[in-house]
N, C-alpha and C. Protein backbone atom coordinates (compact mmCIF):
# COMPACT_ATOMS: atom_id res chain seq x y z
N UNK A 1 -16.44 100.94 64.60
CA UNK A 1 -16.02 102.11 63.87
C UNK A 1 -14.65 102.53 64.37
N UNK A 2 -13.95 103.02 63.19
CA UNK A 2 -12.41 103.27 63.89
C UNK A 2 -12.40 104.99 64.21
N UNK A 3 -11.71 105.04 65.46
CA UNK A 3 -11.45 105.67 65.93
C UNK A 3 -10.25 106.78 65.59
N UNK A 4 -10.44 108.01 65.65
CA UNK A 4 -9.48 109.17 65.08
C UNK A 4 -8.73 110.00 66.71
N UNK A 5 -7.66 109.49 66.60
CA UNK A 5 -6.79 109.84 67.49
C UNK A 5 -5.66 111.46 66.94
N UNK A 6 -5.65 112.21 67.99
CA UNK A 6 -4.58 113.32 67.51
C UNK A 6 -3.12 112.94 68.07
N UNK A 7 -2.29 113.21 66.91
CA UNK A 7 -0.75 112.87 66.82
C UNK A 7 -0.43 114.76 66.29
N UNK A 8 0.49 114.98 66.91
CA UNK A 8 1.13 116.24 66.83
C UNK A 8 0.20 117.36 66.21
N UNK A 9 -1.32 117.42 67.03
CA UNK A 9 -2.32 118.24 67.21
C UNK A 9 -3.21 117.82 65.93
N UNK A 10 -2.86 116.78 64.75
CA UNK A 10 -3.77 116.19 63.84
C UNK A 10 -4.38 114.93 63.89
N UNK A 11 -5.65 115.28 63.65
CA UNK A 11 -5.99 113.71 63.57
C UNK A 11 -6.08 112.62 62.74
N UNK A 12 -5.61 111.39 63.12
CA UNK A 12 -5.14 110.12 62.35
C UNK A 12 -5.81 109.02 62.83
N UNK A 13 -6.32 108.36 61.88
CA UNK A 13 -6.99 107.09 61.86
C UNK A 13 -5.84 106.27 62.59
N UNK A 14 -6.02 104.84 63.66
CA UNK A 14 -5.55 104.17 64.23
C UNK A 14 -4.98 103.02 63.09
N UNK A 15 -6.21 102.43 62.08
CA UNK A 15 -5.91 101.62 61.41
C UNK A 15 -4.87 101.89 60.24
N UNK A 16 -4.93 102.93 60.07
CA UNK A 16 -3.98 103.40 58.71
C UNK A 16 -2.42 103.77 59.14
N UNK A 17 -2.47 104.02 60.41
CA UNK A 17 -1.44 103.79 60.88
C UNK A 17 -0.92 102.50 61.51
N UNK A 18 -1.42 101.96 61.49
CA UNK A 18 -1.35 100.45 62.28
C UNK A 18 -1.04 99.73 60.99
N UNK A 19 -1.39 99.79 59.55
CA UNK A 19 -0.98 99.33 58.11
C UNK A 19 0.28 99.75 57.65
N UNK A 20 0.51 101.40 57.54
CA UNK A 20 1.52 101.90 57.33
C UNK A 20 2.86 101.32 58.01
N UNK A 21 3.15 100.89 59.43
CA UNK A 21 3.42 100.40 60.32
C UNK A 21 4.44 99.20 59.56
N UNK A 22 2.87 97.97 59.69
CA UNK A 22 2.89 96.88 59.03
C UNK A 22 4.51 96.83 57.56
N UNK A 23 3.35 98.08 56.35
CA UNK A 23 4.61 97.88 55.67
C UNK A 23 5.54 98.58 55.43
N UNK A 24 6.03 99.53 56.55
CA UNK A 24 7.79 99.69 56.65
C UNK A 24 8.74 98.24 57.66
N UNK A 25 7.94 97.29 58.12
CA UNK A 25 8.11 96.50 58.60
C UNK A 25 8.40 95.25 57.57
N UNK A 26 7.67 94.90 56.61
CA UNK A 26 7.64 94.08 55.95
C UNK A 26 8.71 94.69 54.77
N UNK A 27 8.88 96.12 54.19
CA UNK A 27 9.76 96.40 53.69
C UNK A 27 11.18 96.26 53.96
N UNK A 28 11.54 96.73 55.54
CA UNK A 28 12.60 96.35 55.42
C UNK A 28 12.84 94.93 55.79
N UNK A 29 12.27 94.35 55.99
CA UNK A 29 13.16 92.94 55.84
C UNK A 29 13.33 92.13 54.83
N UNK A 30 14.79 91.21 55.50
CA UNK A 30 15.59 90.46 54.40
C UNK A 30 15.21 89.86 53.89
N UNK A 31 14.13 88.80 54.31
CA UNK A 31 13.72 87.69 54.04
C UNK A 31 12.02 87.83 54.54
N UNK A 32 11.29 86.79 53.99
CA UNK A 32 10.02 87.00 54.15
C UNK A 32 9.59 86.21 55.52
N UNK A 33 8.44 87.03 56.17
CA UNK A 33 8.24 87.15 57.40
C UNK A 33 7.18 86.41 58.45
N UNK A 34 6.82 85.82 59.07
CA UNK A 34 5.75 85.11 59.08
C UNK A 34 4.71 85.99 59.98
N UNK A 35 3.35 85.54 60.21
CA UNK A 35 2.77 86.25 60.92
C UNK A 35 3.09 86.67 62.31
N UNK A 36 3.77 85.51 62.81
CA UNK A 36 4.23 86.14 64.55
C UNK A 36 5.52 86.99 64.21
N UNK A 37 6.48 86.99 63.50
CA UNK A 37 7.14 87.84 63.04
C UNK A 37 6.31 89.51 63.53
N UNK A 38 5.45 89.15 62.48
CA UNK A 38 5.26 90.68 61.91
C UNK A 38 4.56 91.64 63.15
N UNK A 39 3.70 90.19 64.35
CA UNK A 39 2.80 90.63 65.53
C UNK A 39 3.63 91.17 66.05
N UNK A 40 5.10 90.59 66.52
CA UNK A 40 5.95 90.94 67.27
C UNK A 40 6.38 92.49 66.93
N UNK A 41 7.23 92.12 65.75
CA UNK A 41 7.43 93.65 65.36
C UNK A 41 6.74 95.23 64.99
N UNK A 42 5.18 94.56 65.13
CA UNK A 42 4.42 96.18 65.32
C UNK A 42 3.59 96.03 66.39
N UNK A 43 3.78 94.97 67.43
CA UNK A 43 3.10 95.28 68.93
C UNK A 43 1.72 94.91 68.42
N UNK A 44 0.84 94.01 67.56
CA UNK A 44 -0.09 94.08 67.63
C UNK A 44 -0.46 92.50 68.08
N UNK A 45 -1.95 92.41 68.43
CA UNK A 45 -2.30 90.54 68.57
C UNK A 45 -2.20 89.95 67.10
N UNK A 46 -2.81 88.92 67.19
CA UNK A 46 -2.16 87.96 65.77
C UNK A 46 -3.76 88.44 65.21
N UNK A 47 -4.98 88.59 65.58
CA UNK A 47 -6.33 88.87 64.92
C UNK A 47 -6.00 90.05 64.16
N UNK A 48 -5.29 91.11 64.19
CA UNK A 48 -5.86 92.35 64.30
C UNK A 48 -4.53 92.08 62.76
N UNK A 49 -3.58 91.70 63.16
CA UNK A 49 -2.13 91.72 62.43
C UNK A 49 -3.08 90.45 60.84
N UNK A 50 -3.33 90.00 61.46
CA UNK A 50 -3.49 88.93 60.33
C UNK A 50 -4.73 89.75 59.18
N UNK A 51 -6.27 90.34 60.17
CA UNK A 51 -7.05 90.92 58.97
C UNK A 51 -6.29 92.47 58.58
N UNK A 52 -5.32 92.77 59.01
CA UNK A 52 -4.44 94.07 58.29
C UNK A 52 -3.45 93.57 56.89
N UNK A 53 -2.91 92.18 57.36
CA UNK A 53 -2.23 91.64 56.14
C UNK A 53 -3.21 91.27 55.36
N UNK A 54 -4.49 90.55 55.11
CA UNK A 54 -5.14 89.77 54.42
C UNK A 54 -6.06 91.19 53.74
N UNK A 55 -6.04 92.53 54.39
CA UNK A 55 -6.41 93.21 53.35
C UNK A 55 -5.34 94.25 52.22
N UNK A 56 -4.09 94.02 53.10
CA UNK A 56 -3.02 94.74 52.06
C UNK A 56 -2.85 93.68 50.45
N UNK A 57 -2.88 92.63 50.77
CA UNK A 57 -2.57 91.19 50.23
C UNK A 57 -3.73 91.68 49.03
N UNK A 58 -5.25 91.96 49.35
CA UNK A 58 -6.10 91.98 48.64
C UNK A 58 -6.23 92.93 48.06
N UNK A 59 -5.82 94.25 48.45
CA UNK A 59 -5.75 95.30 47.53
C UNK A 59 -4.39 95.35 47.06
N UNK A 60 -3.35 94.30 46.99
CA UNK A 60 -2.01 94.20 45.96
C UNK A 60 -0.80 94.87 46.50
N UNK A 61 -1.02 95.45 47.81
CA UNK A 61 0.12 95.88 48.29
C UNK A 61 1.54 94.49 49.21
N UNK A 62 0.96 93.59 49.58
CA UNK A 62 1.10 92.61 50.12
C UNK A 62 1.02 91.25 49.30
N UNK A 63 2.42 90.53 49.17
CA UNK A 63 2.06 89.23 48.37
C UNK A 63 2.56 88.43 49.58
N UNK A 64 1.26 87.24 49.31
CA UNK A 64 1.44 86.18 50.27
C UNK A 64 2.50 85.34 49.29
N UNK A 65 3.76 84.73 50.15
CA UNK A 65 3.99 83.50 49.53
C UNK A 65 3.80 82.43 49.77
N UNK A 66 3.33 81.34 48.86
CA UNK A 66 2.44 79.93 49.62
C UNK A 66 3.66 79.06 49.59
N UNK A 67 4.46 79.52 49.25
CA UNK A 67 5.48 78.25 49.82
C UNK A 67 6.25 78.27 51.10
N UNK A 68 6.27 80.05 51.10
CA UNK A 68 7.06 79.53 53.03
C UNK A 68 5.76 80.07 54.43
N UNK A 69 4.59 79.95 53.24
CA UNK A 69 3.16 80.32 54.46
C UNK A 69 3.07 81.41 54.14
């Protein structure tokens, strides 16, 4: 069960911020990103980074491209 942490005396889900994260990350960049890319740039392991992409992907916020992976 995810856990509700307080940020400037409110409380916020870990995962929804850990997504949000994800795509100002994937927004701004130039070019499309690969998964260690994306671990690197929001501090997370590759498990946690990969089922956060594979559910943005599935609810349409996230397109995988199969040609550069």
């Amino acid at each position: 069960m995810e856990t509700a942490r307080k940020v400037n005396g409110v409380k916020s889900v870990q995962s929804v911020i850990k997504a949000l994260s994800m795509l100002e990350v994937l927004g701004d960049a130039a070019c499309p990103l690969s998964l260690t890319d994306v671990c690197k740039a929001i501090g997370l392991n590759m498990s946690t980074t990969y089922r956060l992409i594979q559910t943005l992907v599935q609810q349409g916020f996230v397109h995988h491209d199969h040609n550069t992976g």
